[in-house]
Structures are given as C-alpha cells and as structure tokens.
N, C-alpha and C. Protein backbone atom coordinates (compact mmCIF):
# COMPACT_ATOMS: atom_id res chain seq x y z
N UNK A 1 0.85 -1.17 0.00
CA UNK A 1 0.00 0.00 0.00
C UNK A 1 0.90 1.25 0.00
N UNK A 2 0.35 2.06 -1.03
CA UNK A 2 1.72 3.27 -0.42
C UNK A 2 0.70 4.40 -0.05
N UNK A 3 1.59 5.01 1.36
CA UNK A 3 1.17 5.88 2.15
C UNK A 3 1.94 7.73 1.82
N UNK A 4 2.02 7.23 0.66
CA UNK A 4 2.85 8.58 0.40
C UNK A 4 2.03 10.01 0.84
N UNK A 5 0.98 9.99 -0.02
CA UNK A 5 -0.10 10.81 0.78
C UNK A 5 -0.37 11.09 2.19
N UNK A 6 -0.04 10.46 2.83
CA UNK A 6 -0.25 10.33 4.57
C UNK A 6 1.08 10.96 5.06
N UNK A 7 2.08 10.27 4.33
CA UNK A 7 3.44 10.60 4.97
C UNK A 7 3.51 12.19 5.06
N UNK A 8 2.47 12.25 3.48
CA UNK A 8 3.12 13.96 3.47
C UNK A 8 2.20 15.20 4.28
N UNK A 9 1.50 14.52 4.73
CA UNK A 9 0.46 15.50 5.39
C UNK A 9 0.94 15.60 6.85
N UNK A 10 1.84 15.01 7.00
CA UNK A 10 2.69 15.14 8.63
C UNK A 10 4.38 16.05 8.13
N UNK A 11 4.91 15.87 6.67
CA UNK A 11 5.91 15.94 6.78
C UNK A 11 6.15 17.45 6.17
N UNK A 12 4.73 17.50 5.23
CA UNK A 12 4.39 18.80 4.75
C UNK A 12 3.33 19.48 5.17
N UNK A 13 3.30 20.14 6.07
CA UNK A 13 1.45 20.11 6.75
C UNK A 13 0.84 21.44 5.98
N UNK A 14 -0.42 22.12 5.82
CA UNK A 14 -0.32 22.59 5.19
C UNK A 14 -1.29 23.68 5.83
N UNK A 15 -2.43 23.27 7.04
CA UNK A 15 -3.12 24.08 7.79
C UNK A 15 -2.25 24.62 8.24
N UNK A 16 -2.58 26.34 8.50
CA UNK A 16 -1.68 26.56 9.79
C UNK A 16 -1.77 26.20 11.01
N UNK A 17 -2.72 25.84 11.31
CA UNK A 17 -2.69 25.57 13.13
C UNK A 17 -1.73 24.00 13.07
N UNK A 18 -1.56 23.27 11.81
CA UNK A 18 -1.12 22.37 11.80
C UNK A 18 0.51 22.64 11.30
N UNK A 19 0.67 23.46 10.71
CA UNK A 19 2.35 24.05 10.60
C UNK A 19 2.71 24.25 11.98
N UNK A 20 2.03 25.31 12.84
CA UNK A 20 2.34 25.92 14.27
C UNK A 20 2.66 24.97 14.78
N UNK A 21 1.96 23.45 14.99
CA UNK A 21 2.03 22.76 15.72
C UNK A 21 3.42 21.83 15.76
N UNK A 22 3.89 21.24 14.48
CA UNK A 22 5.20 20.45 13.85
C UNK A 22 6.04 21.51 13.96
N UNK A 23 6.02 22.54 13.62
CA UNK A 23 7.10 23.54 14.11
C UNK A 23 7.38 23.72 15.88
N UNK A 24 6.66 24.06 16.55
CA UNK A 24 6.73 24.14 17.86
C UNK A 24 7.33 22.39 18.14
N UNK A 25 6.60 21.81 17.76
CA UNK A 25 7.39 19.83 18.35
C UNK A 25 8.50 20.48 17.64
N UNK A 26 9.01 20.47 16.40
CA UNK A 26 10.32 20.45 16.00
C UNK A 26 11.11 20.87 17.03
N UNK A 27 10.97 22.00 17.16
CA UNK A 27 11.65 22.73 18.20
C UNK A 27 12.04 21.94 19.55
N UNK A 28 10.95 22.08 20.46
CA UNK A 28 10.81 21.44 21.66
C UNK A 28 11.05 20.12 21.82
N UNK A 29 10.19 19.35 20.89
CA UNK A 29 10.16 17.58 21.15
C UNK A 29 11.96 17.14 20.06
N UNK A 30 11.78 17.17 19.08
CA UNK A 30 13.38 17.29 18.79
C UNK A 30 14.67 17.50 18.60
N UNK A 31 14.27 18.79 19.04
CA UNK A 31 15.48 19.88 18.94
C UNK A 31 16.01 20.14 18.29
N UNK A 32 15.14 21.03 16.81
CA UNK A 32 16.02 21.27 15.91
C UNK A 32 16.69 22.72 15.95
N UNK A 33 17.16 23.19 15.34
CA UNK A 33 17.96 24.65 15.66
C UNK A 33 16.22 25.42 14.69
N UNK A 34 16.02 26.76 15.21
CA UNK A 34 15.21 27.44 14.82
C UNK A 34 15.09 28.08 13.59
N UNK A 35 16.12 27.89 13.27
CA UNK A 35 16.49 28.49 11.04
C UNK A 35 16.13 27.16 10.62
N UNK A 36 16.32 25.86 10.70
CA UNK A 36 16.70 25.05 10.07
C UNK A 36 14.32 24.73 10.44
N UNK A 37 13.94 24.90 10.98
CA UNK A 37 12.44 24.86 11.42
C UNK A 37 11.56 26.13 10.54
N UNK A 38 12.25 27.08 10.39
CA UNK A 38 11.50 28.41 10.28
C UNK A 38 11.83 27.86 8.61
N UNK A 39 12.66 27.46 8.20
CA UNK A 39 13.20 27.36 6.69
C UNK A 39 11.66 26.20 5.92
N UNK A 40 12.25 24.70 6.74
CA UNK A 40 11.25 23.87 6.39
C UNK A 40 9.52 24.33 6.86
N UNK A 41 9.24 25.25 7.35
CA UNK A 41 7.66 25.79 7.30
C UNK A 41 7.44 27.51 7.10
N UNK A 42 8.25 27.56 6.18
CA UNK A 42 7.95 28.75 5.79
C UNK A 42 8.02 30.18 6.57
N UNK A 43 8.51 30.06 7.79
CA UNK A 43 8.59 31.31 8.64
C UNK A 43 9.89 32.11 8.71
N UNK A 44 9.56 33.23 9.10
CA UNK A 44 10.61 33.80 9.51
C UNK A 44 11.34 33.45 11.04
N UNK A 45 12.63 33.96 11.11
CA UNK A 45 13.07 33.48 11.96
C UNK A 45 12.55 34.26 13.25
N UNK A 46 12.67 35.33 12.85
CA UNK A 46 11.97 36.62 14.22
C UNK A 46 10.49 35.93 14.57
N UNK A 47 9.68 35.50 13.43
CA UNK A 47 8.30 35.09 13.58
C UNK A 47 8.08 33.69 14.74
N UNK A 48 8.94 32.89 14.20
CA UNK A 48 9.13 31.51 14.93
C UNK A 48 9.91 31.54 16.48
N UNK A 49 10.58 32.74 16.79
CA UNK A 49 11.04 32.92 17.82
C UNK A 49 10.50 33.37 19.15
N UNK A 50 9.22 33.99 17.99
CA UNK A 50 7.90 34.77 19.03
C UNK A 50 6.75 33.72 19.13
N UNK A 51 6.82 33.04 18.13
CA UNK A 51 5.96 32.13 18.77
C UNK A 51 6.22 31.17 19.57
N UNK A 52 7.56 30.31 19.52
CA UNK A 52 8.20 29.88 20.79
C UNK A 52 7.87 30.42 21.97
N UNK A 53 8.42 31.94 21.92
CA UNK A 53 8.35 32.54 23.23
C UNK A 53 6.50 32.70 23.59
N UNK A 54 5.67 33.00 22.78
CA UNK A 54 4.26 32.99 23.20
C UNK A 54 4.00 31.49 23.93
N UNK A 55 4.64 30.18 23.31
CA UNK A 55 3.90 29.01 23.69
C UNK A 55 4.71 29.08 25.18
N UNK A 56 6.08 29.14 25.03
CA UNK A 56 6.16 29.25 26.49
C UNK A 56 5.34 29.61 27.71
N UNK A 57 5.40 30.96 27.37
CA UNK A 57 4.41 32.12 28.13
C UNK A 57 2.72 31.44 28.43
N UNK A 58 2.43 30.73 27.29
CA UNK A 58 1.05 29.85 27.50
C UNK A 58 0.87 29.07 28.31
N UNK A 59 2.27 27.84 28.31
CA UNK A 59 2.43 26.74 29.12
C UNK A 59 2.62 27.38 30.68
N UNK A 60 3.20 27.68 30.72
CA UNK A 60 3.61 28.67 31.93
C UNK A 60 2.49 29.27 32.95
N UNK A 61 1.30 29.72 31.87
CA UNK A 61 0.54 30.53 32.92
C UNK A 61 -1.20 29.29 32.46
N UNK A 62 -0.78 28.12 32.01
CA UNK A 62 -1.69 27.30 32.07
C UNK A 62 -2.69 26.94 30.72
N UNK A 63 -2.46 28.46 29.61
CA UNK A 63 -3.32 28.30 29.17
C UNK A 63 -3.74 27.40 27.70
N UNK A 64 -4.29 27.33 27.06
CA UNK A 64 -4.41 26.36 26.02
C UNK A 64 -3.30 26.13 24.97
N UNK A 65 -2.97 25.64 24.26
CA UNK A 65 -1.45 25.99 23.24
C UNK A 65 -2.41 26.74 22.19
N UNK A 66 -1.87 27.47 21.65
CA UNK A 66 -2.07 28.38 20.97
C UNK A 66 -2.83 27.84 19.02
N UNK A 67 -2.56 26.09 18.90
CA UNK A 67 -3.36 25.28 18.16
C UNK A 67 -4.68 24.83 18.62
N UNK A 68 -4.75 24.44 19.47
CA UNK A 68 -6.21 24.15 20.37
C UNK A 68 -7.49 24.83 20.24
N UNK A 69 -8.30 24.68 20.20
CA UNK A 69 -9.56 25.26 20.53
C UNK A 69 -9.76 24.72 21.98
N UNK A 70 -9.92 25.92 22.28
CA UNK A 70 -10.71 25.57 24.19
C UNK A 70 -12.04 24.93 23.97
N UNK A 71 -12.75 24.75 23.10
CA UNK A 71 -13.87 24.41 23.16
C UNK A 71 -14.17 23.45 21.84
N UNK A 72 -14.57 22.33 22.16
CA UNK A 72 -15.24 21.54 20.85
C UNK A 72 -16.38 22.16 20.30
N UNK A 73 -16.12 22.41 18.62
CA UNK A 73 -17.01 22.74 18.35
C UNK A 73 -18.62 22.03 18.20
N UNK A 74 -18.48 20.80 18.42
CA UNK A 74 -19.35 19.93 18.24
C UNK A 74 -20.38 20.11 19.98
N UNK A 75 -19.73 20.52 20.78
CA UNK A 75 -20.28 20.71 22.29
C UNK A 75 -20.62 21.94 22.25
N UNK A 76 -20.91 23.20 21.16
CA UNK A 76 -21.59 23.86 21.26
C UNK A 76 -23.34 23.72 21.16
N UNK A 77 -23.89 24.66 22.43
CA UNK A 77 -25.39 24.40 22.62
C UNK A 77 -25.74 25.10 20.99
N UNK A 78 -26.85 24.48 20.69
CA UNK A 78 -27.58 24.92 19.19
C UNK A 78 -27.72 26.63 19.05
N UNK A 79 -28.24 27.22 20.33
CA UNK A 79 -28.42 28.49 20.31
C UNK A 79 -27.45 29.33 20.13
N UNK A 80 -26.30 28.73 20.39
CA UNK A 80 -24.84 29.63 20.22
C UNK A 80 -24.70 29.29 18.69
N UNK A 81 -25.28 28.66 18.01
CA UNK A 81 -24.63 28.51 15.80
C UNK A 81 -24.75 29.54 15.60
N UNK A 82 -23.89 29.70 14.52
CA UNK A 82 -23.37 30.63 13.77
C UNK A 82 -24.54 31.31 13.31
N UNK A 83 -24.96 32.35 12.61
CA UNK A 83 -26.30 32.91 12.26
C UNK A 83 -25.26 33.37 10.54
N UNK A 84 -25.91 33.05 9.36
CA UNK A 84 -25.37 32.96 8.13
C UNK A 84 -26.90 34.27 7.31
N UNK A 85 -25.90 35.26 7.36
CA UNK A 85 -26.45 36.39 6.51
C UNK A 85 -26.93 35.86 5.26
N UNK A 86 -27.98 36.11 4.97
CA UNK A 86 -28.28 35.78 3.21
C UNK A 86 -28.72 36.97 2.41
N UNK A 87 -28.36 36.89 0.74
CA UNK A 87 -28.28 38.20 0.26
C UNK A 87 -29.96 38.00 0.01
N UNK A 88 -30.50 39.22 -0.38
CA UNK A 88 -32.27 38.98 -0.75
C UNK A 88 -32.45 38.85 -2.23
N UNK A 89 -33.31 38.04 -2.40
CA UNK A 89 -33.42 37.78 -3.68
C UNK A 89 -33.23 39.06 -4.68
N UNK A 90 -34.07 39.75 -4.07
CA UNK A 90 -34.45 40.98 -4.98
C UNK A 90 -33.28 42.09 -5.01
N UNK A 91 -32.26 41.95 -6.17
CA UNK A 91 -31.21 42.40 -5.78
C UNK A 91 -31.54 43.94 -6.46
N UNK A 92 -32.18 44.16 -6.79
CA UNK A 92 -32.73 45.92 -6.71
C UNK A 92 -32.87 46.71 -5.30
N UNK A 93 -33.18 46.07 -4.19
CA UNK A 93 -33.48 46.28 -3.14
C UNK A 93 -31.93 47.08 -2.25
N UNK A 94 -30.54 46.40 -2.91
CA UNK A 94 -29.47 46.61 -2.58
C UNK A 94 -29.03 47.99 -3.30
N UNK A 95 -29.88 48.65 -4.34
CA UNK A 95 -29.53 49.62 -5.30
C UNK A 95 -30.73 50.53 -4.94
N UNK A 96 -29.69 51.36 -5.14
CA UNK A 96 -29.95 53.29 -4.75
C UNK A 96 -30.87 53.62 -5.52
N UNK A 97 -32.23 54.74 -6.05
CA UNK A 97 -31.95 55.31 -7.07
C UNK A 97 -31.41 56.69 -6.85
N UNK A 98 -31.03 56.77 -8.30
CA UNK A 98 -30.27 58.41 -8.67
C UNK A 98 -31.22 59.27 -8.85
C-alpha cells in the first residue's frame, strides 16, 4: 500500500494551526535549531522565535497551546450557531436610485 499521501500531510502540513504545531514539536520535542524549522515551514526566523516565546508564556501561565480550541465545536449548545447572513433575492433592493 503506499502511504505517500499520509506521509506527506505530517511531513508537509499545510493548515496553519497544523504548521504551528510540527514547528513548535520540531523545536521542543526534537530539537532542531530554529532556522533550520523556520526554513522547512515557511517562517521567519523573528516570527518563529515569538511564537516559541508565546507558547512558552502559555504553558507557563496554564493556558491552552495556541493550536487548540478551548472548546469543541461539536459541544456547542444549538443556540450559540453561527447565524449565516443571506443576500435577498431581490437584488434591486441593494440599489440606490439616482
């Protein structure tokens, strides 16, 4: 079976909350040097240095990592959904007259 597809969605990630995340392990869980991390996901080095220092600052004072959602979206009560604007049919209604 080839998993090439799979391999690459860990090795190339392509969400950001999912870059943030393999970048920060790079860092922390393997220890790579921070150019050689910022290079393979696209960041700058100043950029990747602040976000290091933010996840620190997170872990530190407890709060969620900065990939996370505090909240499942699926455990939201119904009354909290999203409310989705719709345009009106009658698109004269959107126009001025002169």
């Amino acid at each position: 079976m080839d998993d090439e597809l799979c391999r690459q969605f860990f090795l190339q990630p392509q969400a950001t909350f999912h870059r943030r995340y393999e970048a920060l392990r790079g860092y922390f869980i393997d220890g790579q040097p921070l150019a050689a991390i910022a290079d393979r996901f696209g960041y700058r080095h100043a950029s990747l240095k602040s976000l290091v220092c933010r996840f620190r600052a997170s872990c530190a004072n407890g709060e969620p990592p900065p990939f996370s959602s505090p909240m499942d979206v699926d455990a939201l009560p119904v009354s909290d959904a999203v409310k989705i604007k719709t345009v009106p049919n009658d698109l004269t209604s959107l126009m001025t007259a002169a």
